[in-house]
C-alpha atoms as a PDB file:
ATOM      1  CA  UNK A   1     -20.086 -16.452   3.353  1.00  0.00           C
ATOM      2  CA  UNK A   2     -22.819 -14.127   2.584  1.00  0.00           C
ATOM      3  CA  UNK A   3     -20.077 -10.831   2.636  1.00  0.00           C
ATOM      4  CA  UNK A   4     -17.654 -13.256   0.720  1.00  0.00           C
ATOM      5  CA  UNK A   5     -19.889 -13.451  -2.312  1.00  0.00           C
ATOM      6  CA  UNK A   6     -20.889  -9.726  -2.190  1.00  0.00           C
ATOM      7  CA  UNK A   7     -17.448  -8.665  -1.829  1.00  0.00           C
ATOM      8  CA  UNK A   8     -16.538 -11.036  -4.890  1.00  0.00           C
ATOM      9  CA  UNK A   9     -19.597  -9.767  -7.062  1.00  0.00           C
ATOM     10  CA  UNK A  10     -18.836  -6.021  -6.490  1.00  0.00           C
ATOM     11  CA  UNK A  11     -14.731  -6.878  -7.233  1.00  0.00           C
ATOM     12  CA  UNK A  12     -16.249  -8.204 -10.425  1.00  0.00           C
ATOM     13  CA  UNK A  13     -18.292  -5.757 -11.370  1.00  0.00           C
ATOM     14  CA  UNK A  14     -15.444  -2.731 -10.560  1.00  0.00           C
ATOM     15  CA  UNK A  15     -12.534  -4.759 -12.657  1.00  0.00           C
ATOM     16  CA  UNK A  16     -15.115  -4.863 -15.232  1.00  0.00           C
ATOM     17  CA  UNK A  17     -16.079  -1.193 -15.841  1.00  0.00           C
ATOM     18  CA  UNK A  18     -13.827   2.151 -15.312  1.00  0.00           C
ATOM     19  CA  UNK A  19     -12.768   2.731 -11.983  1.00  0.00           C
ATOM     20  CA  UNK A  20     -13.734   6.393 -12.447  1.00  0.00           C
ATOM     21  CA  UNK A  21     -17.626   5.307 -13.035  1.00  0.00           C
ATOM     22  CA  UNK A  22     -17.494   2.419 -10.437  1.00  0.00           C
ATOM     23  CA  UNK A  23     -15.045   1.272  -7.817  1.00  0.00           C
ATOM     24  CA  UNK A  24     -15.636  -1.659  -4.479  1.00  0.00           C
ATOM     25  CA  UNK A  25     -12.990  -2.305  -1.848  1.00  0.00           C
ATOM     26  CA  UNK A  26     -13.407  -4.334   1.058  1.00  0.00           C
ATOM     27  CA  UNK A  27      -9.456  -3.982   2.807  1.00  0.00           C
ATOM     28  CA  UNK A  28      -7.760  -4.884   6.150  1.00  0.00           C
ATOM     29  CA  UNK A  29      -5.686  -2.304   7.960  1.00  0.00           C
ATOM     30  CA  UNK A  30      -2.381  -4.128   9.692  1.00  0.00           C
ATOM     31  CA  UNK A  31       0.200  -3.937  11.878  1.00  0.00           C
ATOM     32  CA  UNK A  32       3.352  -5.062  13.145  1.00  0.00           C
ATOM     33  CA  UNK A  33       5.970  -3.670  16.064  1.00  0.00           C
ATOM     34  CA  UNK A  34       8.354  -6.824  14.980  1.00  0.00           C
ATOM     35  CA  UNK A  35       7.860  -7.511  10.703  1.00  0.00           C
ATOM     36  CA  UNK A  36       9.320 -11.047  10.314  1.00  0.00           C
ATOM     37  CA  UNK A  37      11.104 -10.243   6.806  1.00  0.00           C
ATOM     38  CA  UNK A  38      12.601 -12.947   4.942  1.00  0.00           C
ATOM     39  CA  UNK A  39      15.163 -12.008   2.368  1.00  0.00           C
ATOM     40  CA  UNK A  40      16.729 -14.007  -0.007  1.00  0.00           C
ATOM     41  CA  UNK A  41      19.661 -13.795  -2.229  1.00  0.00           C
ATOM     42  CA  UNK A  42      19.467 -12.749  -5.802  1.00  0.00           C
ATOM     43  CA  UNK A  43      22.797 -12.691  -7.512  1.00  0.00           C
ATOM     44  CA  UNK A  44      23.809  -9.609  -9.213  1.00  0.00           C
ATOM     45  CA  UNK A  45      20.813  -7.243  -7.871  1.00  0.00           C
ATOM     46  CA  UNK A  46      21.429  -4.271  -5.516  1.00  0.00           C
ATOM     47  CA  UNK A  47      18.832  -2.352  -2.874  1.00  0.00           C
ATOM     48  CA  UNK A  48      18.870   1.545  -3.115  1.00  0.00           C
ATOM     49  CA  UNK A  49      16.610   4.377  -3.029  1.00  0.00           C
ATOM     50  CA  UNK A  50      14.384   5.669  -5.347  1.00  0.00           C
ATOM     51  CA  UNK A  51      15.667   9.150  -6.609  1.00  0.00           C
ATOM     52  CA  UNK A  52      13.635  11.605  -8.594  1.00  0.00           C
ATOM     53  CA  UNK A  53      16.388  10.629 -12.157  1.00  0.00           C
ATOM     54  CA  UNK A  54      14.061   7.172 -11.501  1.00  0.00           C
ATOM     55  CA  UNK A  55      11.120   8.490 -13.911  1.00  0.00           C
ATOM     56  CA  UNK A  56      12.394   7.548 -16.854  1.00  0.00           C
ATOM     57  CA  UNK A  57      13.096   4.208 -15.412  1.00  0.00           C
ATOM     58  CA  UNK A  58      10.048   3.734 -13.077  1.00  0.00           C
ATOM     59  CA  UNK A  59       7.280   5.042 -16.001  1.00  0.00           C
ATOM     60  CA  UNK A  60       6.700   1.583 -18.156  1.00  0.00           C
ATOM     61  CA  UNK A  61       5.559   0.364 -14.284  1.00  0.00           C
ATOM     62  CA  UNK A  62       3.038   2.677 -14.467  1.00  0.00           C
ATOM     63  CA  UNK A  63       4.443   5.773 -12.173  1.00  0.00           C
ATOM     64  CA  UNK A  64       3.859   9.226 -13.863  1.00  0.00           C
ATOM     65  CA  UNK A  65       6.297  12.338 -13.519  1.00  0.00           C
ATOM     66  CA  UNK A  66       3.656  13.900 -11.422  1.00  0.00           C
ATOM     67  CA  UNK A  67       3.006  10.687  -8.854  1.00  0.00           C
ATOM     68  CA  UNK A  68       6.774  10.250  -8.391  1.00  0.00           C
ATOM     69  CA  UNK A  69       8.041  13.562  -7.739  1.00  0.00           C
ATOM     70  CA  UNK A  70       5.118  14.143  -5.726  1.00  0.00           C
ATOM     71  CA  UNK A  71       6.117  11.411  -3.547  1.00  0.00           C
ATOM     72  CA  UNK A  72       9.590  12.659  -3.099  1.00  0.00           C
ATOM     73  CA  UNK A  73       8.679  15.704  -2.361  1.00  0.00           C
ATOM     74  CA  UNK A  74       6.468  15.094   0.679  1.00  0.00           C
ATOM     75  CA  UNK A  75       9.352  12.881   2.111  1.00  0.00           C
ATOM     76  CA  UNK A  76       8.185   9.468   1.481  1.00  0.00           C
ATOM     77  CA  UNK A  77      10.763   6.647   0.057  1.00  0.00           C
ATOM     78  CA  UNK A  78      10.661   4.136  -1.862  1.00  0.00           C
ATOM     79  CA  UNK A  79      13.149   1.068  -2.168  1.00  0.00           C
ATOM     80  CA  UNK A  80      13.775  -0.721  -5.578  1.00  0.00           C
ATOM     81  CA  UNK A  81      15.515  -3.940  -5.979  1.00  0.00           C
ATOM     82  CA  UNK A  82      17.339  -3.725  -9.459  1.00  0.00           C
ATOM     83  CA  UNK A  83      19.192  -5.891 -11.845  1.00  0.00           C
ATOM     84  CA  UNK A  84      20.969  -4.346 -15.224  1.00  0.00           C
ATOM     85  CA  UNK A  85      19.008  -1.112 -14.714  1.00  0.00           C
ATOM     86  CA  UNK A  86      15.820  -2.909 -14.376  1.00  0.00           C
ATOM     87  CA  UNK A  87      13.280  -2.775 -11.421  1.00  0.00           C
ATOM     88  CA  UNK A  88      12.252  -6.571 -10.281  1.00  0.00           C
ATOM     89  CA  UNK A  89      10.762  -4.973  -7.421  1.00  0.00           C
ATOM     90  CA  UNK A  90      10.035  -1.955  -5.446  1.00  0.00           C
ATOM     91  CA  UNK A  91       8.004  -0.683  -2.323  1.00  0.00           C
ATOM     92  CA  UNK A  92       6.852   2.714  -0.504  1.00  0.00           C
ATOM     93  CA  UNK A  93       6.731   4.261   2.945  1.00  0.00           C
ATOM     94  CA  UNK A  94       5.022   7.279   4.092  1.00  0.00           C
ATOM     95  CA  UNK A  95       4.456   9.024   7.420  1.00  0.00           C
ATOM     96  CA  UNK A  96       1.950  11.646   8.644  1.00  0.00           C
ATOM     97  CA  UNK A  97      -1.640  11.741   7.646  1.00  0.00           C
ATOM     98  CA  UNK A  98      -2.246  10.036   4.389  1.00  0.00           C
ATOM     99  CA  UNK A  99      -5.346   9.289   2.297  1.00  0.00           C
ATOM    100  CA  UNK A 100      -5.550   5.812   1.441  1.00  0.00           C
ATOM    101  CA  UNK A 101      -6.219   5.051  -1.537  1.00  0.00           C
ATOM    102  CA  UNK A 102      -6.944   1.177  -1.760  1.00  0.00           C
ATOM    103  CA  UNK A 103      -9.898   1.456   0.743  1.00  0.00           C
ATOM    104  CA  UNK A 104     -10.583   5.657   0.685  1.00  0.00           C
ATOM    105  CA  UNK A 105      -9.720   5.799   4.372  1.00  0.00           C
ATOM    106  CA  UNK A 106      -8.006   8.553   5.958  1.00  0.00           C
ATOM    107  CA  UNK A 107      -5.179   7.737   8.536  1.00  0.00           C
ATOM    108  CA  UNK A 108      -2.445   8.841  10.410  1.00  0.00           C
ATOM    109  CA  UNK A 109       1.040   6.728  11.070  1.00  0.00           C
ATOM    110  CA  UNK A 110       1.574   8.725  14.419  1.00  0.00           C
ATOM    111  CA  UNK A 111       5.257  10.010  15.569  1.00  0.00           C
ATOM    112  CA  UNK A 112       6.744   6.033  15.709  1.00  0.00           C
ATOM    113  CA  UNK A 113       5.076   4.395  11.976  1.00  0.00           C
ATOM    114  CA  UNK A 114       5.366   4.152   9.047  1.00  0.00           C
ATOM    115  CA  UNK A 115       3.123   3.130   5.916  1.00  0.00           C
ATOM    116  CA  UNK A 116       3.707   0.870   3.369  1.00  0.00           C
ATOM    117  CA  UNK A 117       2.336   0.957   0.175  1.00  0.00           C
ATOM    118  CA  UNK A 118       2.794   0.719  -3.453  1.00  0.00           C
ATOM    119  CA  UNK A 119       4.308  -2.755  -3.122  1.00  0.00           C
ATOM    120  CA  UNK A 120       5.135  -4.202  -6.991  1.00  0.00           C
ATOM    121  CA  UNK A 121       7.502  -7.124  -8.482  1.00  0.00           C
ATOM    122  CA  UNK A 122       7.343  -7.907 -12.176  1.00  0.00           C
ATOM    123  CA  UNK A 123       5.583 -10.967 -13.211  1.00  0.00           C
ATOM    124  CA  UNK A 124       9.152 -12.714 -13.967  1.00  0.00           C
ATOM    125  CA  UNK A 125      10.584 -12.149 -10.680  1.00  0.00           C
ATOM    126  CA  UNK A 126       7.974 -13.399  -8.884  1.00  0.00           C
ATOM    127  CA  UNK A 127       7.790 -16.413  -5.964  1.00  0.00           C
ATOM    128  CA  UNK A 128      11.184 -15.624  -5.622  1.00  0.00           C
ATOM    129  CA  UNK A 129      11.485 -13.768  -2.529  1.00  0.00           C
ATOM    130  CA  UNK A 130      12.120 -10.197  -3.720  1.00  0.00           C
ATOM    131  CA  UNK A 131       9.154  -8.553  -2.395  1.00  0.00           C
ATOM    132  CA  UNK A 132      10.773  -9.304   1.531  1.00  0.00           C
ATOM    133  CA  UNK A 133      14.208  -7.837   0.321  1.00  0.00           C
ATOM    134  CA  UNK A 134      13.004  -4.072  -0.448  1.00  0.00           C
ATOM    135  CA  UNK A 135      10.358  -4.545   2.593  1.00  0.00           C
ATOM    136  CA  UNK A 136      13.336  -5.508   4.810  1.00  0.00           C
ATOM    137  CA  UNK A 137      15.248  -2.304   3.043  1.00  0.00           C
ATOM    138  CA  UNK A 138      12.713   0.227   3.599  1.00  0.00           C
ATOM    139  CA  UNK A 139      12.242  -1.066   7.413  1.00  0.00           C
ATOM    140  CA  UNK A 140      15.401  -0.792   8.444  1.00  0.00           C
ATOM    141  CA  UNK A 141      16.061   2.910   7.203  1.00  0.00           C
ATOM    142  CA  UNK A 142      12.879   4.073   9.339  1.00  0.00           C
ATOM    143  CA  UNK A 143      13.354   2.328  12.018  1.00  0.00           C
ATOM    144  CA  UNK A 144      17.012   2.989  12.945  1.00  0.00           C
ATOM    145  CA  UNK A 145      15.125   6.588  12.914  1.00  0.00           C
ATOM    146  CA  UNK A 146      12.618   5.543  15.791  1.00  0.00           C
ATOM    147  CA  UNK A 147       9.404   4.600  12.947  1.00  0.00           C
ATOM    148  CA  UNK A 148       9.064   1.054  13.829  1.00  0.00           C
ATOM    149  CA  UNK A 149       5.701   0.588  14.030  1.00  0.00           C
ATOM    150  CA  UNK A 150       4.457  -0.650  10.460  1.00  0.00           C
ATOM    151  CA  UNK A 151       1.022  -0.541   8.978  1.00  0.00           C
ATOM    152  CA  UNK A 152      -0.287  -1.106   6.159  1.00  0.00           C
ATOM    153  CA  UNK A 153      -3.843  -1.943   4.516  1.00  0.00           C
ATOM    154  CA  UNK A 154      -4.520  -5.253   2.231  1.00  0.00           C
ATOM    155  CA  UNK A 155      -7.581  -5.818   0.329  1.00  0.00           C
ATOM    156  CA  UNK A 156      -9.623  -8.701   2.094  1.00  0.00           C
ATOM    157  CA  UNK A 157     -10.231 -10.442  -1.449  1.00  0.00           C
ATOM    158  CA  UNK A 158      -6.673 -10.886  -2.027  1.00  0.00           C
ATOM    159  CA  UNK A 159      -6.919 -13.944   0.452  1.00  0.00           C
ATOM    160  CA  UNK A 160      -3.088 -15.091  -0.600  1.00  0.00           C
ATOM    161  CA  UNK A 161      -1.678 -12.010   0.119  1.00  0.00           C
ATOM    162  CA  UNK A 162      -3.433 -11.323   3.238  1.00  0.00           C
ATOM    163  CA  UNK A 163      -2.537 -14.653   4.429  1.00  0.00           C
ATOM    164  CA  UNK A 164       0.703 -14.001   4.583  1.00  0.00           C
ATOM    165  CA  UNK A 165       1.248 -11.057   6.022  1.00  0.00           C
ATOM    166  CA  UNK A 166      -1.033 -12.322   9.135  1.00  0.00           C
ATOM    167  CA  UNK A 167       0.788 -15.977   9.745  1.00  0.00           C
ATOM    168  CA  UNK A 168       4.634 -15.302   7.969  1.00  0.00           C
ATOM    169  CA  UNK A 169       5.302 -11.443   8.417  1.00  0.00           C
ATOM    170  CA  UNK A 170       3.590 -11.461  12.298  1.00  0.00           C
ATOM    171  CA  UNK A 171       1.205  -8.625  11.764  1.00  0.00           C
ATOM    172  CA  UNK A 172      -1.886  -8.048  13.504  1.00  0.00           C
ATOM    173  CA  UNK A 173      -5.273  -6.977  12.133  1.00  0.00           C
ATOM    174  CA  UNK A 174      -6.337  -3.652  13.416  1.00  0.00           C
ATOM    175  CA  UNK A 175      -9.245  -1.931  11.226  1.00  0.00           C
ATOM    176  CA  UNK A 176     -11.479  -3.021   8.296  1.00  0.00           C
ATOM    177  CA  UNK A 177     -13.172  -0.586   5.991  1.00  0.00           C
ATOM    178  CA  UNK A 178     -15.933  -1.149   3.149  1.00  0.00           C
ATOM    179  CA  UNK A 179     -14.963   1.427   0.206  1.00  0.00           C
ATOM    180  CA  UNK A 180     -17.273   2.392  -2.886  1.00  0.00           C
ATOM    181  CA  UNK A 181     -17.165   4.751  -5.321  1.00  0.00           C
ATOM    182  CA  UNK A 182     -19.723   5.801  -7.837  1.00  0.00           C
ATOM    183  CA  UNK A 183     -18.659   8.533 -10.388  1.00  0.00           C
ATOM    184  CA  UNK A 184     -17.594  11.661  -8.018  1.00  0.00           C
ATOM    185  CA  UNK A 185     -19.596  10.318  -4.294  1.00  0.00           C
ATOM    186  CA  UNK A 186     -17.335   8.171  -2.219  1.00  0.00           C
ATOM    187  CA  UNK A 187     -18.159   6.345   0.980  1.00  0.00           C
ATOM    188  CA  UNK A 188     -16.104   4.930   3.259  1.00  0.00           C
ATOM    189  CA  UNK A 189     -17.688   2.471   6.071  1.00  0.00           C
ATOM    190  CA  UNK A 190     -14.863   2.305   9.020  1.00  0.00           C
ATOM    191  CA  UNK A 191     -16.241  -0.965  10.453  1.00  0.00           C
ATOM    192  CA  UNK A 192     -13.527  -1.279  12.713  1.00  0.00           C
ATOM    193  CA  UNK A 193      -9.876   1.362  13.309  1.00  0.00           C
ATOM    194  CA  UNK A 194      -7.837   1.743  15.735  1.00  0.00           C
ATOM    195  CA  UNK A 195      -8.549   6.044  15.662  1.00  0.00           C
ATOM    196  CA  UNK A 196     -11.749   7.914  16.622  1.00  0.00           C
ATOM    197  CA  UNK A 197     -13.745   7.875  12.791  1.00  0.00           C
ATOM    198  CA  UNK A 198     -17.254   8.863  12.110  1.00  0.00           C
ATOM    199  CA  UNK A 199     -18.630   5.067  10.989  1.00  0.00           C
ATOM    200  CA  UNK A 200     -19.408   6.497   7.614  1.00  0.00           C
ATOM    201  CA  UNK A 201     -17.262   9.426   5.837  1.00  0.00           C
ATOM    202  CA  UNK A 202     -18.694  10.850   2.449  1.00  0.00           C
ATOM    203  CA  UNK A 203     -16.665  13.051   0.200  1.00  0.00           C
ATOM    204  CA  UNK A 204     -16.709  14.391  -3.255  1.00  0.00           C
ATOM    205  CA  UNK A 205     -13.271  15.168  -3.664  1.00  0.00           C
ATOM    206  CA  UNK A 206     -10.850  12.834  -4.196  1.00  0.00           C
ATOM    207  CA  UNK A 207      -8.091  12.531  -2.495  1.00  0.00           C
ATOM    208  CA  UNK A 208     -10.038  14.394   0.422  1.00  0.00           C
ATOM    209  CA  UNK A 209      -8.758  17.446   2.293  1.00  0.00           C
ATOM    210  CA  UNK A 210      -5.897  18.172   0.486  1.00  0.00           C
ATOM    211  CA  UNK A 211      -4.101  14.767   1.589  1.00  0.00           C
ATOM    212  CA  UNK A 212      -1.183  12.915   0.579  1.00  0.00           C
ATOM    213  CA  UNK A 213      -2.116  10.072  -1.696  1.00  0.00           C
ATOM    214  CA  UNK A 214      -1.002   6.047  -0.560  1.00  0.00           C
END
């Protein structure tokens, strides 16, 4: 109860100021050899890639030039769910060693994951089911290559969210990290990951090393 109300004081208190100044995460790291999807129809939408001609069409969602041709280039995907040329809702994977960006942890899919991130459907799509359609997408292009190990990391405030994935899309909690950044000094407390981690990492730079942004 005691980390509960921290965690919800320090949420506050980073929502409320820039996140360059200040910035709290408390997030799960999960996992799942057997995602239990569930799709649902939605006449007159289709499921496709994301292509680099997406900018123009991705930008009002907040995706920059830069952070979407980066993306590409490194080899990660992303699946949108579209209706008349608009996005209702859209998703990312990444393999290889990736920064994460939610709760400044560093981690590595290994040669059968995949990450998924960047997970996004407009306000008047929601509660509708969409968000399991471009999951189900994304899956099933990595895994008919061999990447069918998923992971992914959910912040431990968003109780709704995490829910979910833990009871309706069977995955399993594997790591927990404390995250705070104050102007240009970032910790990261690993309290718990399935990879050998110093307890505490401290870094400057941000994204660390050099790494891949998810």
């Amino acid at each position: 109860m005691k980390q509960w109300k921290l965690d919800k004081l320090l949420d506050a208190i980073a929502w409320n100021v820039p996140h360059w100044l200040f910035y709290y995460n408390h997030s799960v790291l999960a996992m799942t050899d057997n995602p239990e999807w569930h799709p649902r129809a939605e006449p007159g939408c289709s499921l496709r890639l994301v292509r680099l001609e997406d900018i123009s069409l991705l930008a009002k969602d907040g995706y920059t030039d830069e952070k979407i041709a980066s993306r590409l280039d490194v080899g990660d995907r992303g699946v949108v769910m579209e209706r008349d040329n608009e996005v209702l809702s859209i998703i990312w994977g990444g393999r290889g060693r990736k920064f994460l960006q939610l709760s400044g942890s560093i981690f590595d899919t290994g040669e059968d994951g995949f990450f998924l991130y960047g997970g996004y459907t407009i306000e008047k799509a929601r509660l509708r089911g969409l968000f399991y359609n471009v999951c189900k997408h994304i899956y099933d292009l990595y895994s008919v290559e061999g990447y069918k190990r998923v992971w992914c990391a959910i912040s431990a405030s968003n109780t709704e969210w995490r829910d979910k994935f833990f009871t309706r899309m069977n995955f399993q909690r594997m790591g927990e990290t404390y995250y705070m950044r104050f102007l240009f000094f970032n910790v990261c407390y690993y309290k718990s990951w399935p990879q050998p981690v110093k307890k505490f990492y401290i870094f400057l730079k941000n994204p660390p090393e050099n790494l891949e942004c998810v």
